[in-house]
PDB file of N, CA and C in Angstrom:
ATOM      1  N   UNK A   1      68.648   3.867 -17.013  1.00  0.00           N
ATOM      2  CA  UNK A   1      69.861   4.562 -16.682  1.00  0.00           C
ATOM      3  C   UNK A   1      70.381   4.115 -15.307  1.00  0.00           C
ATOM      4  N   UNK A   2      69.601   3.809 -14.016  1.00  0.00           N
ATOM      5  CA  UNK A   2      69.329   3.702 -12.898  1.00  0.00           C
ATOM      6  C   UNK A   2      70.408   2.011 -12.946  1.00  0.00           C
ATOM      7  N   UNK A   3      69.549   1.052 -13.966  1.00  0.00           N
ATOM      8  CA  UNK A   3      70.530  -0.219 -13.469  1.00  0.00           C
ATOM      9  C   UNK A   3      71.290  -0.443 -14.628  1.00  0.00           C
ATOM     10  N   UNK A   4      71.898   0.833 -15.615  1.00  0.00           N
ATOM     11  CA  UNK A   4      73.269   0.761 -16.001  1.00  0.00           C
ATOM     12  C   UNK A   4      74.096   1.636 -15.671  1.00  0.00           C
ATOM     13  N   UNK A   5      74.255   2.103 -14.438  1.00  0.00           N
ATOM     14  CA  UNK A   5      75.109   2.786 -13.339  1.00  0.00           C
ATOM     15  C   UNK A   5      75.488   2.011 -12.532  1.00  0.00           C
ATOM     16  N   UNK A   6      74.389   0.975 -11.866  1.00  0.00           N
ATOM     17  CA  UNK A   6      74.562   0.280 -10.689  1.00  0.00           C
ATOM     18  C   UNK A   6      75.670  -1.041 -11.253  1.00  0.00           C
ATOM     19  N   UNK A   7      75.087  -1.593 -12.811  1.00  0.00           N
ATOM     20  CA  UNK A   7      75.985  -2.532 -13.419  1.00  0.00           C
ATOM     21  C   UNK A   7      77.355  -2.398 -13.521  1.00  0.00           C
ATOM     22  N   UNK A   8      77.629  -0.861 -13.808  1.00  0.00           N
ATOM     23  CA  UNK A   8      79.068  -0.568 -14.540  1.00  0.00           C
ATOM     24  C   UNK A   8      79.808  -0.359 -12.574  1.00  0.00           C
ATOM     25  N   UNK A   9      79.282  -0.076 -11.774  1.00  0.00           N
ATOM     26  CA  UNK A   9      79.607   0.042 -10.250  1.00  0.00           C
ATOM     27  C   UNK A   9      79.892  -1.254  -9.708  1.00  0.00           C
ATOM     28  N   UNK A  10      78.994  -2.480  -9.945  1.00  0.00           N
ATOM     29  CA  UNK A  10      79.255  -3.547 -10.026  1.00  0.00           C
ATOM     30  C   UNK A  10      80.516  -4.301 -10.528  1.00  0.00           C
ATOM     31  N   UNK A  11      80.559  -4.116 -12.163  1.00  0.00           N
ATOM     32  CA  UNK A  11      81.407  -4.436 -12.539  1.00  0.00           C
ATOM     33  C   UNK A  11      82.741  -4.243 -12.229  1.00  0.00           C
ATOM     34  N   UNK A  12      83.045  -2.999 -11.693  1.00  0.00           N
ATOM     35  CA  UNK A  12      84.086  -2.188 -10.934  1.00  0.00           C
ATOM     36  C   UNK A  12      84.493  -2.937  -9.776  1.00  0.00           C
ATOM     37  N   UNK A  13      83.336  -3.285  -9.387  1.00  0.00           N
ATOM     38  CA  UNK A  13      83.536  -4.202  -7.776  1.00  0.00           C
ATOM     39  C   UNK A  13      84.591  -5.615  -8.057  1.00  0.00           C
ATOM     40  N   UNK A  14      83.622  -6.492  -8.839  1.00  0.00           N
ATOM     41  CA  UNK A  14      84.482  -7.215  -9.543  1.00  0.00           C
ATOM     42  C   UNK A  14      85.539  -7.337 -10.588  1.00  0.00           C
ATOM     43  N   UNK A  15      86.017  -6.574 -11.035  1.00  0.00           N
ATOM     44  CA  UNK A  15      87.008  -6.328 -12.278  1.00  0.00           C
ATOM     45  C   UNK A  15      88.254  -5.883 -10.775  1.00  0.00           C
ATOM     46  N   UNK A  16      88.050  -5.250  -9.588  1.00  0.00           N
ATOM     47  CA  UNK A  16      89.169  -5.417  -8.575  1.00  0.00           C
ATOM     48  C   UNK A  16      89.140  -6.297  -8.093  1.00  0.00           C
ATOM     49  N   UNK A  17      88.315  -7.731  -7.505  1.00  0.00           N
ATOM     50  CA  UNK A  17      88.645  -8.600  -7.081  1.00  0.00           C
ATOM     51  C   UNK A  17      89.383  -9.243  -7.903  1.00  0.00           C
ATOM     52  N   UNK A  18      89.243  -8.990  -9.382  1.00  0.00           N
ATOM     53  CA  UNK A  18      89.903 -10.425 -10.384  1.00  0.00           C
ATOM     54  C   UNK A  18      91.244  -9.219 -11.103  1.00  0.00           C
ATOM     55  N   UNK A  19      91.468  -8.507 -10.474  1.00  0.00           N
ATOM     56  CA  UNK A  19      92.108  -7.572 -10.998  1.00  0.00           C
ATOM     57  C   UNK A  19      92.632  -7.083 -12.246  1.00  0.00           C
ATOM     58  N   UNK A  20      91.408  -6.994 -12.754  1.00  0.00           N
ATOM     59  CA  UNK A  20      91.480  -6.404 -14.201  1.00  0.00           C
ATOM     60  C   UNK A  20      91.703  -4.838 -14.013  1.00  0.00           C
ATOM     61  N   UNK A  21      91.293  -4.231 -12.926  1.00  0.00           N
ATOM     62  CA  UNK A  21      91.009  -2.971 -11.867  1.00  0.00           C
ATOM     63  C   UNK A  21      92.301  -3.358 -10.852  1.00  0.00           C
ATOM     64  N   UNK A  22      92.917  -2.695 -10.822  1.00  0.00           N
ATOM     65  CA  UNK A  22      93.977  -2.493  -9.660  1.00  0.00           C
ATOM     66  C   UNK A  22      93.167  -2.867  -8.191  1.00  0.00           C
ATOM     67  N   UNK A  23      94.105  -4.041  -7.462  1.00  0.00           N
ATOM     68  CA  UNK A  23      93.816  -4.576  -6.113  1.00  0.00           C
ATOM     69  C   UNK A  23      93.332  -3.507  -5.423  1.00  0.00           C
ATOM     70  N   UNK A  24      91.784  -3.416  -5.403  1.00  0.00           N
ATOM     71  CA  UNK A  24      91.349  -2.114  -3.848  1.00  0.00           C
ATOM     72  C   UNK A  24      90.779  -1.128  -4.646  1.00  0.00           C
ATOM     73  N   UNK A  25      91.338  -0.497  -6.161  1.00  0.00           N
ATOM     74  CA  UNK A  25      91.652   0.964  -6.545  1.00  0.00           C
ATOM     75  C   UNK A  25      89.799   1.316  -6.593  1.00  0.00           C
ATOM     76  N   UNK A  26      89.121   0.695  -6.753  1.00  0.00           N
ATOM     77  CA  UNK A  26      88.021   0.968  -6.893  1.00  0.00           C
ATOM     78  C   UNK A  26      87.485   1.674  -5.466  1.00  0.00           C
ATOM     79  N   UNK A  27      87.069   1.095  -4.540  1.00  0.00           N
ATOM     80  CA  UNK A  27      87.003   0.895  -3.286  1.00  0.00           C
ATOM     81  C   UNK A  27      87.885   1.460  -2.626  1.00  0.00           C
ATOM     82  N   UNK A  28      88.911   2.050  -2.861  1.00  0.00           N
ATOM     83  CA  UNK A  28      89.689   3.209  -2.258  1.00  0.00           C
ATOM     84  C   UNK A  28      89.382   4.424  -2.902  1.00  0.00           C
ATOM     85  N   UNK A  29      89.366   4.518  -4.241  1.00  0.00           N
ATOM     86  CA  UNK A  29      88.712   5.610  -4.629  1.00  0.00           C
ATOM     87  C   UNK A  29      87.397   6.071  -3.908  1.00  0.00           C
ATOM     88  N   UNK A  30      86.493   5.529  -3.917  1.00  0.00           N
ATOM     89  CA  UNK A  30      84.829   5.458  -3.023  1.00  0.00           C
ATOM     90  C   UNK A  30      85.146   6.209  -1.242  1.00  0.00           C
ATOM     91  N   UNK A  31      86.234   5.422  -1.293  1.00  0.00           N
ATOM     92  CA  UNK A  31      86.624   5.800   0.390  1.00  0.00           C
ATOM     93  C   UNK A  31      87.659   7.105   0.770  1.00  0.00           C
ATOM     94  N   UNK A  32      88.156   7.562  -0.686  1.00  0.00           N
ATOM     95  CA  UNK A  32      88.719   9.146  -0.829  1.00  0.00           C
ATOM     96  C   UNK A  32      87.961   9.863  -1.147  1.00  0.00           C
ATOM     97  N   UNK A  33      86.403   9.987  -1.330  1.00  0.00           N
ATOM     98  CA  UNK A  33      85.574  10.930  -1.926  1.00  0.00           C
ATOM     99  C   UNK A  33      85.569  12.054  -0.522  1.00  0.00           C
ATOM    100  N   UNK A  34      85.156  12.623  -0.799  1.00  0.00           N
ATOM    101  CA  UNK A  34      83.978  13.431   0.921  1.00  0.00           C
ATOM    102  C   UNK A  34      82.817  12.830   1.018  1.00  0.00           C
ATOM    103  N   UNK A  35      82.354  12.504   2.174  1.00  0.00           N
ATOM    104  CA  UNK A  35      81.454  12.293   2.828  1.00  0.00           C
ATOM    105  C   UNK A  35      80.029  12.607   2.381  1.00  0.00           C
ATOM    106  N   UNK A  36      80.244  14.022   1.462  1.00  0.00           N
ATOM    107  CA  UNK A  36      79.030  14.482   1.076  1.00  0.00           C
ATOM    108  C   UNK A  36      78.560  14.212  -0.376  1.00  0.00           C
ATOM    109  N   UNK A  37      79.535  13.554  -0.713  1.00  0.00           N
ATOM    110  CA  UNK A  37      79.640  12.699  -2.468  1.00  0.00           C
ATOM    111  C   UNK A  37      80.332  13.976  -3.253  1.00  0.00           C
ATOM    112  N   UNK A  38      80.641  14.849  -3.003  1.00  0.00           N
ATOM    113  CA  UNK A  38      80.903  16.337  -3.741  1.00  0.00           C
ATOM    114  C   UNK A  38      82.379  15.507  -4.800  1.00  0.00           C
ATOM    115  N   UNK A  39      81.920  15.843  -5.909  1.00  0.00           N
ATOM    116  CA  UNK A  39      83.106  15.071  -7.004  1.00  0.00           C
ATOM    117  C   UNK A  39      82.816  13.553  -7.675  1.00  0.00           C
ATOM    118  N   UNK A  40      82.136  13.022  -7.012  1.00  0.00           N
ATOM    119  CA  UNK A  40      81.312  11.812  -7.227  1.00  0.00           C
ATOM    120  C   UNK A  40      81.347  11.491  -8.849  1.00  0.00           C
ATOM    121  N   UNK A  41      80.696  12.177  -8.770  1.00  0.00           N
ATOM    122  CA  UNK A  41      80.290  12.280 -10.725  1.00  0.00           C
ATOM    123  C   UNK A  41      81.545  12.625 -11.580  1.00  0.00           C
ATOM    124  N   UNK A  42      82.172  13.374 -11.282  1.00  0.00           N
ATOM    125  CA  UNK A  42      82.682  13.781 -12.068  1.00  0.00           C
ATOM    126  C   UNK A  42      84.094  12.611 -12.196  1.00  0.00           C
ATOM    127  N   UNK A  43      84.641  11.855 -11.306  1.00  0.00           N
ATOM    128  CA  UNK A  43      85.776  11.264 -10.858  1.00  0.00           C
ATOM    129  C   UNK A  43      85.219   9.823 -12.068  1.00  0.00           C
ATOM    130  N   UNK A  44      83.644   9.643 -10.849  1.00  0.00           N
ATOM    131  CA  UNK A  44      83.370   8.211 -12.233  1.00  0.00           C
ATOM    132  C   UNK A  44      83.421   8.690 -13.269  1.00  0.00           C
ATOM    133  N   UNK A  45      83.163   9.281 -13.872  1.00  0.00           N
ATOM    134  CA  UNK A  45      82.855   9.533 -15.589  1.00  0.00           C
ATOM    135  C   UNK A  45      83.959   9.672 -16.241  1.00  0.00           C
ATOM    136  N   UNK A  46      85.221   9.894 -15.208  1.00  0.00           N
ATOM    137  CA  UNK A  46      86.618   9.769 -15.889  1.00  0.00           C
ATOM    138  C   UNK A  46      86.789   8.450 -15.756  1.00  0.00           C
ATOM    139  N   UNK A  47      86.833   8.071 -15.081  1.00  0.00           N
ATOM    140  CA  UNK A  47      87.001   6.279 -14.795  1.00  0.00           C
ATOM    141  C   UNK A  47      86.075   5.994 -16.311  1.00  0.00           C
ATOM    142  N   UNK A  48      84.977   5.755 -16.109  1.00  0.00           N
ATOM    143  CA  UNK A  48      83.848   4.894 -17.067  1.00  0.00           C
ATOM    144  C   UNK A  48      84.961   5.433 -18.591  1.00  0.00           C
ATOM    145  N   UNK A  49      85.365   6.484 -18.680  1.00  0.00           N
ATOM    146  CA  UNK A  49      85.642   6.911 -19.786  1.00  0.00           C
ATOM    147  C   UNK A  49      87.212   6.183 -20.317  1.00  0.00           C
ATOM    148  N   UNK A  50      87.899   6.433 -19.374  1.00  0.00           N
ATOM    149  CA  UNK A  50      89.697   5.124 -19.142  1.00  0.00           C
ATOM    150  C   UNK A  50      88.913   4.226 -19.295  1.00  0.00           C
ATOM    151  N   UNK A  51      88.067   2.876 -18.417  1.00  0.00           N
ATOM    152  CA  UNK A  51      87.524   1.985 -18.897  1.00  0.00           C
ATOM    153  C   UNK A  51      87.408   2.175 -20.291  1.00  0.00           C
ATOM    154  N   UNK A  52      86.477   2.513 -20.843  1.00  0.00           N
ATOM    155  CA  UNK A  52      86.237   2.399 -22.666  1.00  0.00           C
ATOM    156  C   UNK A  52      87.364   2.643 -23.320  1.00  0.00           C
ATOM    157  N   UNK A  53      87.705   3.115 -23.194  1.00  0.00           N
ATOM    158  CA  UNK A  53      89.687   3.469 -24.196  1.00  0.00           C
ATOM    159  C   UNK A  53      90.453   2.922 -23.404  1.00  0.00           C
ATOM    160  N   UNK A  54      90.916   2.510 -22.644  1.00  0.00           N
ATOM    161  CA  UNK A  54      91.679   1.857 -22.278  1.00  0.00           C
ATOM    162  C   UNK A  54      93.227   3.111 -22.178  1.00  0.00           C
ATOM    163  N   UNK A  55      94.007   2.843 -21.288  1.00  0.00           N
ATOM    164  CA  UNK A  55      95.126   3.812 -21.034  1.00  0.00           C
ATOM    165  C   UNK A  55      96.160   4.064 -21.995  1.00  0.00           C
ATOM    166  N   UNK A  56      96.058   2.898 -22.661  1.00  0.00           N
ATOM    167  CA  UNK A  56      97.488   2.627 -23.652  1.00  0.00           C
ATOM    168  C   UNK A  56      98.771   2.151 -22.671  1.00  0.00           C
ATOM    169  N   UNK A  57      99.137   3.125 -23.038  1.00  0.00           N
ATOM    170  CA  UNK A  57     101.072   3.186 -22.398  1.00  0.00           C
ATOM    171  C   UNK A  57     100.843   4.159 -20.907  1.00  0.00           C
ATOM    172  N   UNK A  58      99.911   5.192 -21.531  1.00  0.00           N
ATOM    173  CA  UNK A  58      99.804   6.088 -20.155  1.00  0.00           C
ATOM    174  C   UNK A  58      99.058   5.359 -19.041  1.00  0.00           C
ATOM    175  N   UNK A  59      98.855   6.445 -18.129  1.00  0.00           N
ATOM    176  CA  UNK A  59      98.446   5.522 -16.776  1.00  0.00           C
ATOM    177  C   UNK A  59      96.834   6.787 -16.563  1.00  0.00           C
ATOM    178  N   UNK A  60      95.951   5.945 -15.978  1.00  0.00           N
ATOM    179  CA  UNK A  60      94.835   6.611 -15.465  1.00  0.00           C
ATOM    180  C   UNK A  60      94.921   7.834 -14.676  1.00  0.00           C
ATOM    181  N   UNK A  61      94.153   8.400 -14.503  1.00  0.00           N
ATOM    182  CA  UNK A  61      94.230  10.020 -13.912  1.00  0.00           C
ATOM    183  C   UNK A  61      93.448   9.592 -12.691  1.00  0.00           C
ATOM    184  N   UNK A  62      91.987   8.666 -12.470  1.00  0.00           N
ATOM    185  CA  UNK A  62      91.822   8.956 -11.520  1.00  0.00           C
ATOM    186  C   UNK A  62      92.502   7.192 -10.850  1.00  0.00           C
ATOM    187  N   UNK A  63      92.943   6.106 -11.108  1.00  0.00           N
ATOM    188  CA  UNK A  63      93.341   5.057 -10.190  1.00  0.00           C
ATOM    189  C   UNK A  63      95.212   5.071 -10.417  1.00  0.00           C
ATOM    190  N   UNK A  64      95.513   5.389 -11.069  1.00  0.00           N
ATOM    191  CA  UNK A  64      96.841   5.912 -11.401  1.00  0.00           C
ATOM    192  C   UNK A  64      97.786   5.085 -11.542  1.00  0.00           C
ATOM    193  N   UNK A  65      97.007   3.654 -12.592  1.00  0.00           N
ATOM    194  CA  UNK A  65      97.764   2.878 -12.680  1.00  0.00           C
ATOM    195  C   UNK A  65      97.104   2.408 -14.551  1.00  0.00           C
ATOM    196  N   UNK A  66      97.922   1.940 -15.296  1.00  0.00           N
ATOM    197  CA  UNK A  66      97.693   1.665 -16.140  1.00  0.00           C
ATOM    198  C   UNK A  66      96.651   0.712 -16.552  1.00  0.00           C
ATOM    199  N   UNK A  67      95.249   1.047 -17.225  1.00  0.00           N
ATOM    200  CA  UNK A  67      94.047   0.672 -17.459  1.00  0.00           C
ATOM    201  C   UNK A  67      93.697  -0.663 -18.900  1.00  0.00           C
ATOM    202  N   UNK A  68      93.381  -1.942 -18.818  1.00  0.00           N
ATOM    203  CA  UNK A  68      92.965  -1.925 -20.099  1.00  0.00           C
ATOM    204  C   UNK A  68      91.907  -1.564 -20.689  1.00  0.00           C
ATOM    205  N   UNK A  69      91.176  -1.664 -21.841  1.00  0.00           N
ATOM    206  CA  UNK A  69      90.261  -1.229 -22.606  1.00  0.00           C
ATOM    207  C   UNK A  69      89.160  -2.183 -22.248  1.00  0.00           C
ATOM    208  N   UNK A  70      88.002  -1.947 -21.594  1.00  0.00           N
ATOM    209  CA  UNK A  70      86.872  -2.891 -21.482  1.00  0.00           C
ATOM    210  C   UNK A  70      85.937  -3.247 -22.785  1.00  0.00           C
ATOM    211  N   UNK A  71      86.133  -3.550 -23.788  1.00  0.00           N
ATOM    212  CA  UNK A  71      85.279  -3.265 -24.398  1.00  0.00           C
ATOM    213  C   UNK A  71      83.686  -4.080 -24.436  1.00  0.00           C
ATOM    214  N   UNK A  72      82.865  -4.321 -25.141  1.00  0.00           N
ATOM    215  CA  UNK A  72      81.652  -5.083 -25.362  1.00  0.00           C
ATOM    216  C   UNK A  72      80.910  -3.808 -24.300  1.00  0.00           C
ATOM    217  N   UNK A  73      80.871  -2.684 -24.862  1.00  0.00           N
ATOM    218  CA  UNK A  73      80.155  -0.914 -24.514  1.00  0.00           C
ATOM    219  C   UNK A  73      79.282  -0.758 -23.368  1.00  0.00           C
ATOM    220  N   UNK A  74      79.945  -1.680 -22.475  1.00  0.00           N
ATOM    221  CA  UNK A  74      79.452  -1.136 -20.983  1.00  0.00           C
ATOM    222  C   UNK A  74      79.701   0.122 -20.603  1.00  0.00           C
ATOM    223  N   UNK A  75      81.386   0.497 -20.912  1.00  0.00           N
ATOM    224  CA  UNK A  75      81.464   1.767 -20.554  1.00  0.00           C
ATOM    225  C   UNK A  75      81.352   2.860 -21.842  1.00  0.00           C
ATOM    226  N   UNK A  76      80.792   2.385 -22.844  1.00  0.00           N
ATOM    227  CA  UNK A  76      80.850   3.506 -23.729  1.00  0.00           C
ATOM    228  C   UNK A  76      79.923   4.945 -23.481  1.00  0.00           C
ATOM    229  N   UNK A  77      78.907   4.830 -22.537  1.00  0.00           N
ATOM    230  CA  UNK A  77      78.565   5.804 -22.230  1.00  0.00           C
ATOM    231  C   UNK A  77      79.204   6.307 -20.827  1.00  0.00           C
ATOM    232  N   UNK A  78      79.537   7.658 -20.587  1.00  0.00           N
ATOM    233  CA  UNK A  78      79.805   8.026 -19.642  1.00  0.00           C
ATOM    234  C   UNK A  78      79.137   8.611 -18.882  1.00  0.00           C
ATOM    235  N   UNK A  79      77.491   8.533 -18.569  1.00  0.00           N
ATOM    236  CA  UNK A  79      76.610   8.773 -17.550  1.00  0.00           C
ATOM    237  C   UNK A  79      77.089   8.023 -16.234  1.00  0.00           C
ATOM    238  N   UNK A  80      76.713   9.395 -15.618  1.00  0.00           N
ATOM    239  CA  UNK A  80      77.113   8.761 -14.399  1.00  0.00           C
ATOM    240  C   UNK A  80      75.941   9.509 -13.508  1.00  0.00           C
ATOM    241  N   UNK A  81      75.205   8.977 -12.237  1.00  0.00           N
ATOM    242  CA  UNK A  81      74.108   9.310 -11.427  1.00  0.00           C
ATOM    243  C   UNK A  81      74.795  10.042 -10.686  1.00  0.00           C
ATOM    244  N   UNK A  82      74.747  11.078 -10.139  1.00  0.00           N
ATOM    245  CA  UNK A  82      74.618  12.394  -8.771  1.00  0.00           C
ATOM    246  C   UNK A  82      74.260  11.501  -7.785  1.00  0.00           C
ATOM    247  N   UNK A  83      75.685  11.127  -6.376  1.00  0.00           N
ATOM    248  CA  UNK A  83      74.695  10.731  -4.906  1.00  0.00           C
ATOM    249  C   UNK A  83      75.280  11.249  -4.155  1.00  0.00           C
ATOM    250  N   UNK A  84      74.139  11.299  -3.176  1.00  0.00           N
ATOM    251  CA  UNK A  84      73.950  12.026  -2.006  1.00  0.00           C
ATOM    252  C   UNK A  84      75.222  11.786  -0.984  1.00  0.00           C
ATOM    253  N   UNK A  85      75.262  12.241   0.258  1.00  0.00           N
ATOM    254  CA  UNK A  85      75.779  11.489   1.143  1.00  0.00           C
ATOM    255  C   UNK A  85      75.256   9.808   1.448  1.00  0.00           C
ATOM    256  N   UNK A  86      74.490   9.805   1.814  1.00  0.00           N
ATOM    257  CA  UNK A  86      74.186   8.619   1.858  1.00  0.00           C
ATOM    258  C   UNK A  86      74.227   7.366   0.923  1.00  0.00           C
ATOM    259  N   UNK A  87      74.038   7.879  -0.383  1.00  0.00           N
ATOM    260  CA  UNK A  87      73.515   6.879  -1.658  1.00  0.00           C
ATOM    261  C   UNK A  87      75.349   6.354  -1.551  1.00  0.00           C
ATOM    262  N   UNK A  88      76.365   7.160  -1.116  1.00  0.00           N
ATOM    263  CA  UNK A  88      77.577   6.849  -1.509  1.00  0.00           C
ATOM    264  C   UNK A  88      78.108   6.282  -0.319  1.00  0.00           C
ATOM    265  N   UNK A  89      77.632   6.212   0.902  1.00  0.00           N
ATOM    266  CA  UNK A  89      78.052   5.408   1.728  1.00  0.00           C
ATOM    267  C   UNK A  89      77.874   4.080   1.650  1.00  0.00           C
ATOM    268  N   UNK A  90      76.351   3.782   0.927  1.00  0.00           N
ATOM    269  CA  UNK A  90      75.478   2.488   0.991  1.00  0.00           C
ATOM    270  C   UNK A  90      76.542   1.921  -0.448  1.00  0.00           C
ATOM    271  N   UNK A  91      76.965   2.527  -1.510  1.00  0.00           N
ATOM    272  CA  UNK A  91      77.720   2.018  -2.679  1.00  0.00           C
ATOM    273  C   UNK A  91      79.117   1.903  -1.683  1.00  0.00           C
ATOM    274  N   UNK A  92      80.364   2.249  -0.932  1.00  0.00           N
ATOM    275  CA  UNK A  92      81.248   2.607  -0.353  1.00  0.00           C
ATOM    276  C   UNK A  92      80.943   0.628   0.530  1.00  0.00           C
ATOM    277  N   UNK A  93      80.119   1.224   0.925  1.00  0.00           N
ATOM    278  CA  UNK A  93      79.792  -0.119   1.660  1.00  0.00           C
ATOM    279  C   UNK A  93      79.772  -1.604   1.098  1.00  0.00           C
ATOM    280  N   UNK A  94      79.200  -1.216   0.137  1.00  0.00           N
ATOM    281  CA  UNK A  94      79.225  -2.972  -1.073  1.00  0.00           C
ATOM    282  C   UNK A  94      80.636  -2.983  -1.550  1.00  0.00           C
ATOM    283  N   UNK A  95      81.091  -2.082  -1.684  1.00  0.00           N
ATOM    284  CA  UNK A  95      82.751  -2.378  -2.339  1.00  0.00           C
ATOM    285  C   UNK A  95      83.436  -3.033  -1.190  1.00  0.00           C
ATOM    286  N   UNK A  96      83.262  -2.505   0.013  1.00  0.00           N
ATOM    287  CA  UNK A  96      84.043  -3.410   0.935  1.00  0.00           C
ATOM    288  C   UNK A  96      83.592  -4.778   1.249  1.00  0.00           C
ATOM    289  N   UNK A  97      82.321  -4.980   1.166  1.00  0.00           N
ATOM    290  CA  UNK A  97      82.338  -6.462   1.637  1.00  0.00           C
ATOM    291  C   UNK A  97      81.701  -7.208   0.173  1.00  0.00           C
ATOM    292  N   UNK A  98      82.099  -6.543  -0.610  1.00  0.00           N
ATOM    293  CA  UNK A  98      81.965  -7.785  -2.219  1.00  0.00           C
ATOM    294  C   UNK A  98      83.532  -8.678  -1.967  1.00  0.00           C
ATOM    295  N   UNK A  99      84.090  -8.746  -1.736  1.00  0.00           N
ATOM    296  CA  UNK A  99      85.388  -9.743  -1.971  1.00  0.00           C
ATOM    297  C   UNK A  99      84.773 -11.041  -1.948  1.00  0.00           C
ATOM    298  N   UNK A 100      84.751 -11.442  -0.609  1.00  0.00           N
ATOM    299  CA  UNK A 100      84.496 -12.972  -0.661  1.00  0.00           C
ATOM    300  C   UNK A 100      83.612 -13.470  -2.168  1.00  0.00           C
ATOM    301  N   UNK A 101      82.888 -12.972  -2.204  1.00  0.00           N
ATOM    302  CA  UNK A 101      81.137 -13.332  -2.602  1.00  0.00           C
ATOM    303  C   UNK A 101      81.443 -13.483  -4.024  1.00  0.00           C
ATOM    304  N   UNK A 102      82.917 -13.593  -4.935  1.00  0.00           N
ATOM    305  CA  UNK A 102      83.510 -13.260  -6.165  1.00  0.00           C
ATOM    306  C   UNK A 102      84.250 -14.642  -6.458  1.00  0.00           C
ATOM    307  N   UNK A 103      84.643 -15.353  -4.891  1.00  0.00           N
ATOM    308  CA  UNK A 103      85.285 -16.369  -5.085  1.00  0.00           C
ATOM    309  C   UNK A 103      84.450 -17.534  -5.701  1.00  0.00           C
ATOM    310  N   UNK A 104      84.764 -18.639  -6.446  1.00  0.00           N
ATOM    311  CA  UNK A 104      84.908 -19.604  -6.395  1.00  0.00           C
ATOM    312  C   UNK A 104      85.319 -20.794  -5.869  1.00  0.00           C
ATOM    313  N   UNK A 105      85.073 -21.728  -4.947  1.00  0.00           N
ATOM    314  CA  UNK A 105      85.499 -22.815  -4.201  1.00  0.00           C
ATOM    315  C   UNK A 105      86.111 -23.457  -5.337  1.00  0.00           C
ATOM    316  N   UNK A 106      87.479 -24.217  -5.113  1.00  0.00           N
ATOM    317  CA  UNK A 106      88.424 -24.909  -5.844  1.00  0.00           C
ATOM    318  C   UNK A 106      87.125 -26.073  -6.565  1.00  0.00           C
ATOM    319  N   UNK A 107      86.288 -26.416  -5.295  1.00  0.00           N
ATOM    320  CA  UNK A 107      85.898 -27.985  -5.227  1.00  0.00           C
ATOM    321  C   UNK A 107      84.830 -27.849  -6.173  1.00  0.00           C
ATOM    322  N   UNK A 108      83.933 -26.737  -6.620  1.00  0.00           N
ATOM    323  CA  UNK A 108      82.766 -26.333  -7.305  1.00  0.00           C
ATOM    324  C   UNK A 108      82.798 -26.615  -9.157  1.00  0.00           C
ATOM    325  N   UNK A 109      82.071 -27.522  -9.340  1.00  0.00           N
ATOM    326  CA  UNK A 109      82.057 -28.190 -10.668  1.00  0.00           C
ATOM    327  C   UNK A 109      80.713 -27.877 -11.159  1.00  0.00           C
ATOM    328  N   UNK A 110      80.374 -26.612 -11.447  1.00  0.00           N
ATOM    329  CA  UNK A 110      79.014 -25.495 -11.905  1.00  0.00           C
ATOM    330  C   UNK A 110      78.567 -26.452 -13.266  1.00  0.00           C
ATOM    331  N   UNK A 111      79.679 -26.546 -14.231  1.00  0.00           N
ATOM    332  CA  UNK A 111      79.443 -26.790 -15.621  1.00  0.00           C
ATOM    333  C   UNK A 111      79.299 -28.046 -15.572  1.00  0.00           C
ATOM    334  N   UNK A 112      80.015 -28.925 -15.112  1.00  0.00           N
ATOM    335  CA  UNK A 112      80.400 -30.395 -14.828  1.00  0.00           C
ATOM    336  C   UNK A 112      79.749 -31.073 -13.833  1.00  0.00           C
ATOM    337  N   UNK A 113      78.657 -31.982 -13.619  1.00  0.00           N
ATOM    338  CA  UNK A 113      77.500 -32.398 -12.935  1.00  0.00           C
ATOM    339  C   UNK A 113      78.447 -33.836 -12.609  1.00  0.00           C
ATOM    340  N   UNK A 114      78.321 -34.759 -11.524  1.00  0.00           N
ATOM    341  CA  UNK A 114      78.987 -35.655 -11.561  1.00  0.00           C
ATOM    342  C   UNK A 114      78.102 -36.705 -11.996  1.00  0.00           C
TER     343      UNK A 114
END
């Protein structure tokens, strides 16, 4: 349960850099919580839940912008872990400095060996 919370948090991280996730919305959400995580749970599990259905025409309740449907059932469950103050600073914290670490160098030929 533990590292398919941390995955679908992950994925979140990246699905805003490549903006499948609205530029930031992830990572601004994290940074509108309280301090003490109070709502935590309940905010993701609406998210995880827009992720799996996807918005349609309407727009998300908690990023408030129109969602597509993730499918291949990452988010089909909507568990979501209870954190602390802390556990949500240390997650708050990886959302801000995941950007770079998402890029690709133009020059990088992964598949293609010369």
């Amino acid at each position: 349960m533990v590292a398919q919370f941390l995955t679908r948090c992950l994925f979140c991280m990246f699905a805003e850099d490549i903006e499948l996730l609205p530029k930031g919305g992830f990572t601004e959400l994290l940074e509108a919580l309280p301090p003490s995580g109070e709502g935590f749970a309940e905010i993701m599990r609406q998210l995880f839940r827009e992720m799996n259905t996807g918005t349609g025409r309407g727009i998300s309740l908690v990023l408030r912008k129109r969602l597509l449907h993730f499918n291949g059932g990452l988010f089909a469950s909507d568990t979501v872990l209870p954190l602390n103050a802390l556990q949500l600073g240390l997650l708050e914290n990886a959302a801000r400095q995941h950007g770079p670490a998402w890029s690709w160098p133009s020059s990088a030929r992964c598949w293609n060996a010369p």
